[in-house]
PDB file of N, CA and C in Angstrom:
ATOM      1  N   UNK A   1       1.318 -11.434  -0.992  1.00  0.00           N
ATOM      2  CA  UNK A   1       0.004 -10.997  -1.421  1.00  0.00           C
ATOM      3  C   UNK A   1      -1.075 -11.894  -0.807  1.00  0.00           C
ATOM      4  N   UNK A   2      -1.090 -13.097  -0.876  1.00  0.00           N
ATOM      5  CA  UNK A   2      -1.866 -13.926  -0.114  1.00  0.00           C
ATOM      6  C   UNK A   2      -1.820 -13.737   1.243  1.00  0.00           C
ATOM      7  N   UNK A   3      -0.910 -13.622   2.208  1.00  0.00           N
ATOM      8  CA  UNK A   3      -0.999 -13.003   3.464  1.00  0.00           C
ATOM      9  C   UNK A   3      -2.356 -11.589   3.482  1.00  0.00           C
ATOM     10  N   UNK A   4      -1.657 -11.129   2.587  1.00  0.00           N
ATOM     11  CA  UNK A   4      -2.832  -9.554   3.101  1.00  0.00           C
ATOM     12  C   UNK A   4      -4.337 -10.048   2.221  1.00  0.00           C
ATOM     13  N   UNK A   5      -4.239 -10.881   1.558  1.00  0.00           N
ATOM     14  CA  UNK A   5      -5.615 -11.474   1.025  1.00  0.00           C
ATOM     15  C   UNK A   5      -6.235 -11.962   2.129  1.00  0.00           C
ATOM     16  N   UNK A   6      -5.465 -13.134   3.347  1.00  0.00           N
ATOM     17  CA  UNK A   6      -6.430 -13.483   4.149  1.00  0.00           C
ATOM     18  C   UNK A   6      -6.336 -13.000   5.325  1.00  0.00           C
ATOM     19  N   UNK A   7      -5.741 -11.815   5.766  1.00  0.00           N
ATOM     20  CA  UNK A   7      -5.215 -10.707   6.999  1.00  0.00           C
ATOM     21  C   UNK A   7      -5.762  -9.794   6.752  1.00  0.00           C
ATOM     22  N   UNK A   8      -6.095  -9.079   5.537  1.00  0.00           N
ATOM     23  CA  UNK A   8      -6.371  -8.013   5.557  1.00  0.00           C
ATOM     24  C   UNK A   8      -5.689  -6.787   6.006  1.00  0.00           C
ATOM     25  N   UNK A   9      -6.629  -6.248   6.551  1.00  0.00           N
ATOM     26  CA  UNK A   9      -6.085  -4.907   7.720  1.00  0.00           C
ATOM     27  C   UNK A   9      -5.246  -4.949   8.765  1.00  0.00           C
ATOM     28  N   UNK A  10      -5.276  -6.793   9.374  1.00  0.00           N
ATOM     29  CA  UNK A  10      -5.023  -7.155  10.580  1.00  0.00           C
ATOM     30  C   UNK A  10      -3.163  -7.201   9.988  1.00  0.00           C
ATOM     31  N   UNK A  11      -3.025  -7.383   8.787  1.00  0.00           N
ATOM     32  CA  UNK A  11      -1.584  -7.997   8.546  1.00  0.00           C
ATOM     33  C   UNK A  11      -0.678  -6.223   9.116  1.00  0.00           C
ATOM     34  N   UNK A  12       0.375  -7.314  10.121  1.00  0.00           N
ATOM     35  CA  UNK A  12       0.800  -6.377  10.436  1.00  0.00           C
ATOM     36  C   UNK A  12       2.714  -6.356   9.864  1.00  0.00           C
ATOM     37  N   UNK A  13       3.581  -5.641  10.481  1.00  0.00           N
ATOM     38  CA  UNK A  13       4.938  -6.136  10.741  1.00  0.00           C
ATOM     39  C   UNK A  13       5.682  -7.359  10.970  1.00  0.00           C
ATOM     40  N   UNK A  14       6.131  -8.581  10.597  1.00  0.00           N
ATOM     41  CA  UNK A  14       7.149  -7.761   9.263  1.00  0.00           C
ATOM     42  C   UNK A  14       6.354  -7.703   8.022  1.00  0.00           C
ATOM     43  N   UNK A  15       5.161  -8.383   7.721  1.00  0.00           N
ATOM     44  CA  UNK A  15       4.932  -8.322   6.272  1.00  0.00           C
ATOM     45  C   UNK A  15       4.430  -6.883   6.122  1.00  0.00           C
ATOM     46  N   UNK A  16       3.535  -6.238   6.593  1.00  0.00           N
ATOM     47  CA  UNK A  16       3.089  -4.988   6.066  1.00  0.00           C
ATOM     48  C   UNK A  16       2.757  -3.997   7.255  1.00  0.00           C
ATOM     49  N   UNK A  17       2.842  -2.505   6.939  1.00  0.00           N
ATOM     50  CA  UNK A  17       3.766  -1.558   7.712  1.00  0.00           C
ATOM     51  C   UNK A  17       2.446  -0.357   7.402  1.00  0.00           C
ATOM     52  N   UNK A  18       1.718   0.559   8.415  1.00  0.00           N
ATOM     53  CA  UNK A  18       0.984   1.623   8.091  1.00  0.00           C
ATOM     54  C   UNK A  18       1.725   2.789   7.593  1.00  0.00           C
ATOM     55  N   UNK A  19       1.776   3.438   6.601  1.00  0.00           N
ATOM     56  CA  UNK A  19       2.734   4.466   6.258  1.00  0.00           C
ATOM     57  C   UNK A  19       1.590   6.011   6.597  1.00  0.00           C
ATOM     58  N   UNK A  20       0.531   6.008   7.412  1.00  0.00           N
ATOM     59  CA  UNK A  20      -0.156   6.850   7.116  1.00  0.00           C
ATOM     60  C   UNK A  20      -1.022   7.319   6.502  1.00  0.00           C
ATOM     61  N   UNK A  21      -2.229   8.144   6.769  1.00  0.00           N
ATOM     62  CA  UNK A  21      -3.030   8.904   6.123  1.00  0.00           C
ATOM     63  C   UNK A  21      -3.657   7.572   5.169  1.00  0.00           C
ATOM     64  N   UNK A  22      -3.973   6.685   5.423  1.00  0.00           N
ATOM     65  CA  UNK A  22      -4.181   5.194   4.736  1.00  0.00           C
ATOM     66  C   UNK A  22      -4.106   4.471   3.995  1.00  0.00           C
ATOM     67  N   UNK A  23      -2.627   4.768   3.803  1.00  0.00           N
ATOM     68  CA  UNK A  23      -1.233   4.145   3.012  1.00  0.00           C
ATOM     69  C   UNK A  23      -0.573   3.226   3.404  1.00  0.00           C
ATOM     70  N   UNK A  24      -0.492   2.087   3.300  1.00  0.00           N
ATOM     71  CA  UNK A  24       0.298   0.947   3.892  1.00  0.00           C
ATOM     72  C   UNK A  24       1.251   0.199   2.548  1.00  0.00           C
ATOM     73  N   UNK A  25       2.262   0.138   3.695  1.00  0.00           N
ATOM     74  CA  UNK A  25       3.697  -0.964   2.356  1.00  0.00           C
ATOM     75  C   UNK A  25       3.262  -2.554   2.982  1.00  0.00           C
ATOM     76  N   UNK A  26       3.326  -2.993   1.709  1.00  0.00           N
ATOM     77  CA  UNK A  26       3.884  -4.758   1.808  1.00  0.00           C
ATOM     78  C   UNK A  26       5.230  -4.629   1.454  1.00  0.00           C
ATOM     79  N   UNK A  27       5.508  -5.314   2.458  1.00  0.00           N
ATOM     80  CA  UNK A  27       7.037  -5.566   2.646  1.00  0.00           C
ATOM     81  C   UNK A  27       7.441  -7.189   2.160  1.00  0.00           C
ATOM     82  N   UNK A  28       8.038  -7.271   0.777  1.00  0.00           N
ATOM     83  CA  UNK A  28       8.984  -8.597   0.429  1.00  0.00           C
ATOM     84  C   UNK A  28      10.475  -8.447   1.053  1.00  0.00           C
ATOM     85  N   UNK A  29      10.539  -9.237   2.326  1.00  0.00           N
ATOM     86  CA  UNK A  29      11.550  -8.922   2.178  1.00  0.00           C
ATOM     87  C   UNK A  29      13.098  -9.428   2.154  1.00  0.00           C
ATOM     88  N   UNK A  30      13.012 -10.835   1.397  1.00  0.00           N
ATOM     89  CA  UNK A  30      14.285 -11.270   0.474  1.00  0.00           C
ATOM     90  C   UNK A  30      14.262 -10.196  -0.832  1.00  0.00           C
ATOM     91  N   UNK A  31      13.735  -9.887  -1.607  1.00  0.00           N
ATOM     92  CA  UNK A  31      14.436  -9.086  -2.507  1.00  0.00           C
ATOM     93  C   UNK A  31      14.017  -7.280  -2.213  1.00  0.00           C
ATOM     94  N   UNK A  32      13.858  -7.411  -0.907  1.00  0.00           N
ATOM     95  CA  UNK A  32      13.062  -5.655  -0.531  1.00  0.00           C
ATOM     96  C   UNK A  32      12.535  -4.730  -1.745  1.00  0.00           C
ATOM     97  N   UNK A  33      11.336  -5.594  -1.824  1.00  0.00           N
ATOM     98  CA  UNK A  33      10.696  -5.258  -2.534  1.00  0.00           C
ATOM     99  C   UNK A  33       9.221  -5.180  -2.177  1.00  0.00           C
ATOM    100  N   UNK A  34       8.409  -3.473  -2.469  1.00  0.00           N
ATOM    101  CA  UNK A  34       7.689  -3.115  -1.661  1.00  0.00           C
ATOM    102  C   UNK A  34       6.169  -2.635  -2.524  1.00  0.00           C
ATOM    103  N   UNK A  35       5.194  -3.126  -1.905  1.00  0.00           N
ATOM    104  CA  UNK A  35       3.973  -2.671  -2.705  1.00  0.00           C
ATOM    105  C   UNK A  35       3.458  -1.883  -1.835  1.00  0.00           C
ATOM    106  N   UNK A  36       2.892  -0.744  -2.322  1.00  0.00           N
ATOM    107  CA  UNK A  36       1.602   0.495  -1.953  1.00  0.00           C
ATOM    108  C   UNK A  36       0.515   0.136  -1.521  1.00  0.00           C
ATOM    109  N   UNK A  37      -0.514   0.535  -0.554  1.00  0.00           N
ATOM    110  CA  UNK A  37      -1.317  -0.204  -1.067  1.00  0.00           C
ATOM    111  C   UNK A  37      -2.816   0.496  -0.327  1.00  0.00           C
ATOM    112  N   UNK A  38      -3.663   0.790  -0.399  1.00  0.00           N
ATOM    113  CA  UNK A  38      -4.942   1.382   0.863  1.00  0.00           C
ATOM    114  C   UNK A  38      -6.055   0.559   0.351  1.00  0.00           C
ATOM    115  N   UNK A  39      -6.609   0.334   1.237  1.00  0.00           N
ATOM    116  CA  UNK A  39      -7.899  -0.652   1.931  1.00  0.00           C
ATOM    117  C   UNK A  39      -8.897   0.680   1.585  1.00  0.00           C
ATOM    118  N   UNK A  40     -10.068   0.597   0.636  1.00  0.00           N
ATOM    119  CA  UNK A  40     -11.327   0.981   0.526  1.00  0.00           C
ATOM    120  C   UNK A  40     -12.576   0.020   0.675  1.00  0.00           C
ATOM    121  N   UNK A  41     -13.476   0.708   0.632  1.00  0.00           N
ATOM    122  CA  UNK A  41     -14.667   0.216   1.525  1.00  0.00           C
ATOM    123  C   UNK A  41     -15.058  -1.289   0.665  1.00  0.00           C
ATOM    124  N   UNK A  42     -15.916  -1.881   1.029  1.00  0.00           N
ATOM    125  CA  UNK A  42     -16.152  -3.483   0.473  1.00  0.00           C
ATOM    126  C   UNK A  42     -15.352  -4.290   0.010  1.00  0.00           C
ATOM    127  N   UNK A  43     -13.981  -4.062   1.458  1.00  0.00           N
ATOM    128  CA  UNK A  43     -13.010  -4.939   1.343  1.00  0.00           C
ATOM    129  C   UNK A  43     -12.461  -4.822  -0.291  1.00  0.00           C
ATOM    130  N   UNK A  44     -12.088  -3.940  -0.458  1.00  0.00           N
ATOM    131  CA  UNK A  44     -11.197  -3.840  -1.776  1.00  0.00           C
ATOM    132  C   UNK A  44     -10.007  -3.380  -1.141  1.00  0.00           C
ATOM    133  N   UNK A  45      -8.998  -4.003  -2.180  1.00  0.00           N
ATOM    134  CA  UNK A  45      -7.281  -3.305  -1.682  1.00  0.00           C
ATOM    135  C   UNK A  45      -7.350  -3.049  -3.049  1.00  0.00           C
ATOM    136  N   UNK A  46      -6.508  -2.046  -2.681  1.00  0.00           N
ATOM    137  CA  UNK A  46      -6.151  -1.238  -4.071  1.00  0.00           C
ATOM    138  C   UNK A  46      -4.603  -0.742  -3.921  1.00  0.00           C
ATOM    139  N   UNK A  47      -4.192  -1.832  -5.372  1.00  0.00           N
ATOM    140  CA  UNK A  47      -2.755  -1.544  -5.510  1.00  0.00           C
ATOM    141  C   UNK A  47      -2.698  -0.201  -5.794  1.00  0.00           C
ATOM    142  N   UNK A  48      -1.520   0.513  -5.404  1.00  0.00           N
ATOM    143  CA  UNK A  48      -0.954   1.820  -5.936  1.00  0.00           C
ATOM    144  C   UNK A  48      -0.089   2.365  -6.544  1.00  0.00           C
ATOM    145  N   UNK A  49       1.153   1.337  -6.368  1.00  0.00           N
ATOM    146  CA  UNK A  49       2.728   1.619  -6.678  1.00  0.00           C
ATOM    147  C   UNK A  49       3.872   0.411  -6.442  1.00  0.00           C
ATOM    148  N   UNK A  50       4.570  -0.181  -6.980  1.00  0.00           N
ATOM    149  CA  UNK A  50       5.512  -0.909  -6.474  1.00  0.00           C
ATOM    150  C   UNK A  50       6.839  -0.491  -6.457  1.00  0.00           C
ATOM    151  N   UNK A  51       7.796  -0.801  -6.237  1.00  0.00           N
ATOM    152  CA  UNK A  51       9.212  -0.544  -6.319  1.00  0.00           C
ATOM    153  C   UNK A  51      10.352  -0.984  -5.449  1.00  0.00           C
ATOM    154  N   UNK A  52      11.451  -1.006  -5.581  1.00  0.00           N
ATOM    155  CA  UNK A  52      12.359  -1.478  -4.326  1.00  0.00           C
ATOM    156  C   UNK A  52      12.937  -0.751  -3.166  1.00  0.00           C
ATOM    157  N   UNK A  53      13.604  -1.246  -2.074  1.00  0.00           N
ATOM    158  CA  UNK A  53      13.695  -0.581  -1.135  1.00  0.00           C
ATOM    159  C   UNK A  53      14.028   0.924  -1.741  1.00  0.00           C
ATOM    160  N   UNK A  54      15.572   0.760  -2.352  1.00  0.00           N
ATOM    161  CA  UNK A  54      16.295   2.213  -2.666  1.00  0.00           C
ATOM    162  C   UNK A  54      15.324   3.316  -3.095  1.00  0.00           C
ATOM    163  N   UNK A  55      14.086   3.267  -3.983  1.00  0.00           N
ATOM    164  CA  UNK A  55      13.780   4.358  -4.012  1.00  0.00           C
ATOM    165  C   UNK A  55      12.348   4.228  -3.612  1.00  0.00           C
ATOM    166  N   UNK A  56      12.436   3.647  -2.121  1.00  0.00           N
ATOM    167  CA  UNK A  56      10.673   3.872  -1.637  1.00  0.00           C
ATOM    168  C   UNK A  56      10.184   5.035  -1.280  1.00  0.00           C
ATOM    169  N   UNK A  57      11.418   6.516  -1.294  1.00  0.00           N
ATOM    170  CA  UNK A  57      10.517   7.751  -0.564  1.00  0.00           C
ATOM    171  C   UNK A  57      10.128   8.307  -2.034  1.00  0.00           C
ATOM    172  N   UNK A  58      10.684   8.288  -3.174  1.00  0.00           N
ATOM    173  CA  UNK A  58      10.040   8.228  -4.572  1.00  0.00           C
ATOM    174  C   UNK A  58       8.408   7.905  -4.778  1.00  0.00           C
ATOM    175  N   UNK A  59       8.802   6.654  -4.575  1.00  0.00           N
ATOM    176  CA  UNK A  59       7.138   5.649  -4.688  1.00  0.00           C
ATOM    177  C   UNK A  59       6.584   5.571  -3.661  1.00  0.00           C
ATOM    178  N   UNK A  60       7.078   5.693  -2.462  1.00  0.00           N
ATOM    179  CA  UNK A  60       5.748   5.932  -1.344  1.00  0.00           C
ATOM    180  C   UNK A  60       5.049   7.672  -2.044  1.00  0.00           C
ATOM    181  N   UNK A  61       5.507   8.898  -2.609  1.00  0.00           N
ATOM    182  CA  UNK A  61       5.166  10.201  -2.928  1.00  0.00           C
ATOM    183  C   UNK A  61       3.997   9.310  -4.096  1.00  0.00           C
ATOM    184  N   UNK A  62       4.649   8.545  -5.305  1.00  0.00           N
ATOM    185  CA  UNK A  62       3.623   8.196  -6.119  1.00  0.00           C
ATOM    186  C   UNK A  62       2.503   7.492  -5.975  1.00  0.00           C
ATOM    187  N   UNK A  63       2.564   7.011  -4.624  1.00  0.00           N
ATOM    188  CA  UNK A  63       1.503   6.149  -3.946  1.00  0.00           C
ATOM    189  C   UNK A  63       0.432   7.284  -3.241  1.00  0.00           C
ATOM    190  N   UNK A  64       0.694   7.840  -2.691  1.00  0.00           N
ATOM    191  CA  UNK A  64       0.163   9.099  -2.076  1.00  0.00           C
ATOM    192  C   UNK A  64      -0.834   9.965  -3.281  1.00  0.00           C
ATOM    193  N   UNK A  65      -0.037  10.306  -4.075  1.00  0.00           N
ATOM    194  CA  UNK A  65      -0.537  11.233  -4.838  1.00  0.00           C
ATOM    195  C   UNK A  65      -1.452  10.508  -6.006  1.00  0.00           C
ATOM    196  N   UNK A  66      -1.284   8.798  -6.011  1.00  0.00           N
ATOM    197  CA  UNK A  66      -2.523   8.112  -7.081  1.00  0.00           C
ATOM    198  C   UNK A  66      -3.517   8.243  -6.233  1.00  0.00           C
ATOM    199  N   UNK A  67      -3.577   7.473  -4.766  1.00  0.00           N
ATOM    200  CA  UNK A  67      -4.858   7.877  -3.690  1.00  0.00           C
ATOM    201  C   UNK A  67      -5.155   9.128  -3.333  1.00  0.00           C
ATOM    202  N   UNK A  68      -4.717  10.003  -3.302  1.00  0.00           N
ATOM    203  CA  UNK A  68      -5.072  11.370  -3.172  1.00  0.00           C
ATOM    204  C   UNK A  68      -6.188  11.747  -4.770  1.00  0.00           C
ATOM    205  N   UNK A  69      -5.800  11.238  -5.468  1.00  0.00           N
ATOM    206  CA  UNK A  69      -6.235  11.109  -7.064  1.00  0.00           C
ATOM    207  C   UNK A  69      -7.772  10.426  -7.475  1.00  0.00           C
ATOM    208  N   UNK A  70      -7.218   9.341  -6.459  1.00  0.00           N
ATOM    209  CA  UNK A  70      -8.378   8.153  -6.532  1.00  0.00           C
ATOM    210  C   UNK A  70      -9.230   8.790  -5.565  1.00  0.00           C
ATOM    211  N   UNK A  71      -9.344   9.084  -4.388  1.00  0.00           N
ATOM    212  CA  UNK A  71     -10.318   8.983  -3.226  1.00  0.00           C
ATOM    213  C   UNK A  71     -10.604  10.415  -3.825  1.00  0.00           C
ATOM    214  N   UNK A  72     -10.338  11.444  -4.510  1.00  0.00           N
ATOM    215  CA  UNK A  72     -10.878  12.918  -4.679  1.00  0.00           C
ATOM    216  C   UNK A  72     -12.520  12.630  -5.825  1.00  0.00           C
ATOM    217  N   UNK A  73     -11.998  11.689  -6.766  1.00  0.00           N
ATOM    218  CA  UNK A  73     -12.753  11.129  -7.972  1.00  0.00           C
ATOM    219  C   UNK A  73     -13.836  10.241  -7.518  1.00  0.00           C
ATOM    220  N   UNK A  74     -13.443   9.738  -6.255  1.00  0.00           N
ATOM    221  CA  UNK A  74     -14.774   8.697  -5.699  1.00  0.00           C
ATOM    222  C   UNK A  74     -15.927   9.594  -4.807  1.00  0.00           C
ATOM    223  N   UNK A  75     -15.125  10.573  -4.288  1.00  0.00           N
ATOM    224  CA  UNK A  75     -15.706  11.702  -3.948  1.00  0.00           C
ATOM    225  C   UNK A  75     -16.656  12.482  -4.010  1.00  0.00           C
ATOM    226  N   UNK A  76     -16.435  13.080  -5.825  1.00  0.00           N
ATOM    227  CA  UNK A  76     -17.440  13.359  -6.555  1.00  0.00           C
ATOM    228  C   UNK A  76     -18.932  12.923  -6.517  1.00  0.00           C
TER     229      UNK A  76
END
């Protein structure tokens, strides 16, 4: 977490991975364990989802669908 605190956007592979549509994983990876996560405007990160490797196509869907949730409501 401190990595992408002072990397930001720039943090790339191995710690954190673009999953798309502006969805990115942090990658722990001694216990593969993975946080959600998208970058909104005035440098805010905004957690989304955590979980472990085995069921990241689960929680990458629940990550998707809170920002799909969130960015529709900021929208407004």
């Amino acid at each position: 977490m401190k990595l992408l605190e002072l990397c930001g956007n720039l943090l790339k592979l191995p710690h954190s991975r673009s999953l798309k549509q502006k969805l990115f994983e942090l990658r722990e990876r001694k216990y593969s364990f993975r946080i959600y996560y998208a970058f909104l405007p005035n440098k805010i990160i905004l957690m989304l989802h955590a979980g472990n490797k085995k069921t990241q196509d689960k929680d990458i869907e629940i990550a998707r669908v809170r920002l799909a949730e969130l960015t529709r409501d900021e929208e407004k």
